[in-house]
N, C-alpha and C. Protein backbone atom coordinates (compact mmCIF):
# COMPACT_ATOMS: atom_id res chain seq x y z
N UNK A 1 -17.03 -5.39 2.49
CA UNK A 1 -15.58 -5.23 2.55
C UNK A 1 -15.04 -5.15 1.13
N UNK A 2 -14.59 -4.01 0.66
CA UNK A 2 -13.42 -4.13 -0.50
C UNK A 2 -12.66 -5.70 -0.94
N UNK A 3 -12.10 -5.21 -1.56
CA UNK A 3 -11.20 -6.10 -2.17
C UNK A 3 -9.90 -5.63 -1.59
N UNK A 4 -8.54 -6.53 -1.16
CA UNK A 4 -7.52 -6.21 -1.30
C UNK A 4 -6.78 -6.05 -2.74
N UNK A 5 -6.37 -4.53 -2.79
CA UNK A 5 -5.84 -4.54 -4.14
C UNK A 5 -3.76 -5.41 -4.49
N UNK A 6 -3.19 -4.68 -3.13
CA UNK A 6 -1.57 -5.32 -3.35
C UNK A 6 -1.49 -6.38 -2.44
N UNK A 7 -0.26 -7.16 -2.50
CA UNK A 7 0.02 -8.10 -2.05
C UNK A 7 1.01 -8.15 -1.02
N UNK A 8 1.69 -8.79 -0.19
CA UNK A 8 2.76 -8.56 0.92
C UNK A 8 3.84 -9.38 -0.16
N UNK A 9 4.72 -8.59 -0.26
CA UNK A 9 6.01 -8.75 -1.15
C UNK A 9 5.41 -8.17 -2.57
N UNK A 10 4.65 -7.39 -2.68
CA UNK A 10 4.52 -6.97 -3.96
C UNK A 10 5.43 -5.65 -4.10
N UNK A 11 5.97 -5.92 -5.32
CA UNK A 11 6.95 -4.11 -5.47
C UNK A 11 5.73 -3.38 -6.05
N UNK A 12 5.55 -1.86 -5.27
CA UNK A 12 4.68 -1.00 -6.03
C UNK A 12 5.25 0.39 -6.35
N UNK A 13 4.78 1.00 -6.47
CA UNK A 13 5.32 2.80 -6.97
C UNK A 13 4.47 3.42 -5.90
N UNK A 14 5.13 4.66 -5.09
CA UNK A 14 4.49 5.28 -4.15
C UNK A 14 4.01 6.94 -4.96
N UNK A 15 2.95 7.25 -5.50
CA UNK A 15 2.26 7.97 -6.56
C UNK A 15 2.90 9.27 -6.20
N UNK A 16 3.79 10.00 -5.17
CA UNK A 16 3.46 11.28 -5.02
C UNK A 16 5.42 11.41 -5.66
N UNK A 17 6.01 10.39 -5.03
CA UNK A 17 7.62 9.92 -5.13
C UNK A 17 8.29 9.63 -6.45
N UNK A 18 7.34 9.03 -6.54
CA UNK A 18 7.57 7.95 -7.45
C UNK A 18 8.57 6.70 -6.92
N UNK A 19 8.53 6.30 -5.72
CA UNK A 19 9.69 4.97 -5.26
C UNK A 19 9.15 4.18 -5.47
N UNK A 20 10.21 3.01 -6.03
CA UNK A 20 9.54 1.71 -5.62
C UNK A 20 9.61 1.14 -4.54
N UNK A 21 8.41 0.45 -4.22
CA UNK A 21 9.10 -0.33 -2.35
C UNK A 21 8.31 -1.23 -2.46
N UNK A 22 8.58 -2.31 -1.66
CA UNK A 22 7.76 -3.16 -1.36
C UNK A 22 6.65 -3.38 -0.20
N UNK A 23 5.51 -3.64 0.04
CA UNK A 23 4.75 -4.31 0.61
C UNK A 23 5.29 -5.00 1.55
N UNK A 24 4.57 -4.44 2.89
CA UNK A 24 5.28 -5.83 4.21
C UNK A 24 3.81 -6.45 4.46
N UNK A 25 2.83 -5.37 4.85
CA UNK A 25 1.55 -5.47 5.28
C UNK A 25 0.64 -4.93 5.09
N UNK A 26 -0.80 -5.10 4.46
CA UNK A 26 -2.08 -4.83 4.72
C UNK A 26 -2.79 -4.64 5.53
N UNK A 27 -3.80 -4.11 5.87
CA UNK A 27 -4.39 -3.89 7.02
C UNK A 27 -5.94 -3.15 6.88
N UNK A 28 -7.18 -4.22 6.85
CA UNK A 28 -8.86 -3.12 6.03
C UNK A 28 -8.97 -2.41 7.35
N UNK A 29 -9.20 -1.02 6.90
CA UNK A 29 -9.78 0.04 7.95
C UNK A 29 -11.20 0.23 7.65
N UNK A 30 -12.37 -0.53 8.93
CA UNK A 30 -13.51 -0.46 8.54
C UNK A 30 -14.34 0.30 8.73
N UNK A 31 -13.87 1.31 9.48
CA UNK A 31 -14.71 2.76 9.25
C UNK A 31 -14.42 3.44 7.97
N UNK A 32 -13.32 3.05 7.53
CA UNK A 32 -12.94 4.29 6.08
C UNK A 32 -13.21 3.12 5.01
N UNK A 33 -13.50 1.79 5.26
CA UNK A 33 -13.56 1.04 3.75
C UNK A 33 -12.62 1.00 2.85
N UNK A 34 -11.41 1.21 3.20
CA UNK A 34 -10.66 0.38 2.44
C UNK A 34 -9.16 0.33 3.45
N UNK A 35 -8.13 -0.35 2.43
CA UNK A 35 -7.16 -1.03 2.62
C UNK A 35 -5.41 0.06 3.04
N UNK A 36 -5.45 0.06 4.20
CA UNK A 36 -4.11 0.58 4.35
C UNK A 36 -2.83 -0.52 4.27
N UNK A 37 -1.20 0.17 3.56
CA UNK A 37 -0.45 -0.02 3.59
C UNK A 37 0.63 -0.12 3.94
N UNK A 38 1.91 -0.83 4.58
CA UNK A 38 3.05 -0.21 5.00
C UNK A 38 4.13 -1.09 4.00
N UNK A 39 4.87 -0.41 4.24
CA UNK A 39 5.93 -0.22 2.81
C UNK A 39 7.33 -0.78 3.83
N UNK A 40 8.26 -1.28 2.79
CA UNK A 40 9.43 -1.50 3.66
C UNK A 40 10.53 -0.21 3.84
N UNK A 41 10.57 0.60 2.86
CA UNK A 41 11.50 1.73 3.58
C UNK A 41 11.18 2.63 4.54
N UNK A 42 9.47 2.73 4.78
CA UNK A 42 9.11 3.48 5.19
C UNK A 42 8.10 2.33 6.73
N UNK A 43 8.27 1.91 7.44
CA UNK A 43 7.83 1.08 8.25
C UNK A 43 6.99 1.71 8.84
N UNK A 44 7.03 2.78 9.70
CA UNK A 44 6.00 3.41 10.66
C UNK A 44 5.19 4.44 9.68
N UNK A 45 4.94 4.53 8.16
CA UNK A 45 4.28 5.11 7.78
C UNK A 45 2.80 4.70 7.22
N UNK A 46 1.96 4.82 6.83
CA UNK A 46 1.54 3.39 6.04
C UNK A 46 0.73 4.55 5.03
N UNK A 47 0.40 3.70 3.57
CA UNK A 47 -0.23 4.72 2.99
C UNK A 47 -1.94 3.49 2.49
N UNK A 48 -2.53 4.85 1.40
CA UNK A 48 -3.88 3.76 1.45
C UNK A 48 -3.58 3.44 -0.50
N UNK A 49 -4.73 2.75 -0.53
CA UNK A 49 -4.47 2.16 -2.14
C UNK A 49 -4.33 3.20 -3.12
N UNK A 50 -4.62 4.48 -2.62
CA UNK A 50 -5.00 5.55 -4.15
C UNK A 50 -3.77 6.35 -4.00
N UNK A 51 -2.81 6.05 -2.97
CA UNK A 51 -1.27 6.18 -3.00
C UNK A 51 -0.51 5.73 -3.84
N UNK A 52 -1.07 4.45 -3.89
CA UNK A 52 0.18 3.70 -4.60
C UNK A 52 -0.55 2.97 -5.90
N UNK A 53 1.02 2.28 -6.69
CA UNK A 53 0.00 2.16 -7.95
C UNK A 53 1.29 0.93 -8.17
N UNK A 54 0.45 0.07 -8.90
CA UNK A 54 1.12 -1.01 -9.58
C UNK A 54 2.50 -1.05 -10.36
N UNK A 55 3.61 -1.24 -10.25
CA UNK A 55 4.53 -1.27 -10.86
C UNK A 55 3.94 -1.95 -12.61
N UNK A 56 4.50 -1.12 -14.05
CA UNK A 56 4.36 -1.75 -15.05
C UNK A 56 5.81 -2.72 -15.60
């Protein structure tokens, strides 16, 4: 199993947007090996880690 990279309440940057949003939930997808996301503006969307990127 991966590592979880973000946190639930973490603010991140959504890579294609550039928004910031926050983190509600994580979720490991273990056929694909890694970590999906859902975001608070965007609730029914969810993205995966190489979406999003750490706020500096």
């Amino acid at each position: 199993m991966s590592q979880n990279i973000f946190t639930s309440g973490e603010i991140v940057i959504i890579r294609v947007s550039n928004e910031l949003v926050t983190i509600l939930k994580s979720h490991y997808v273990k056929n694909m090996k890694r970590y999906s996301y859902t975001v608070d503006k965007y609730p029914s969307t969810f993205y995966f880690e190489e979406e999003l990127m750490k706020q500096e």
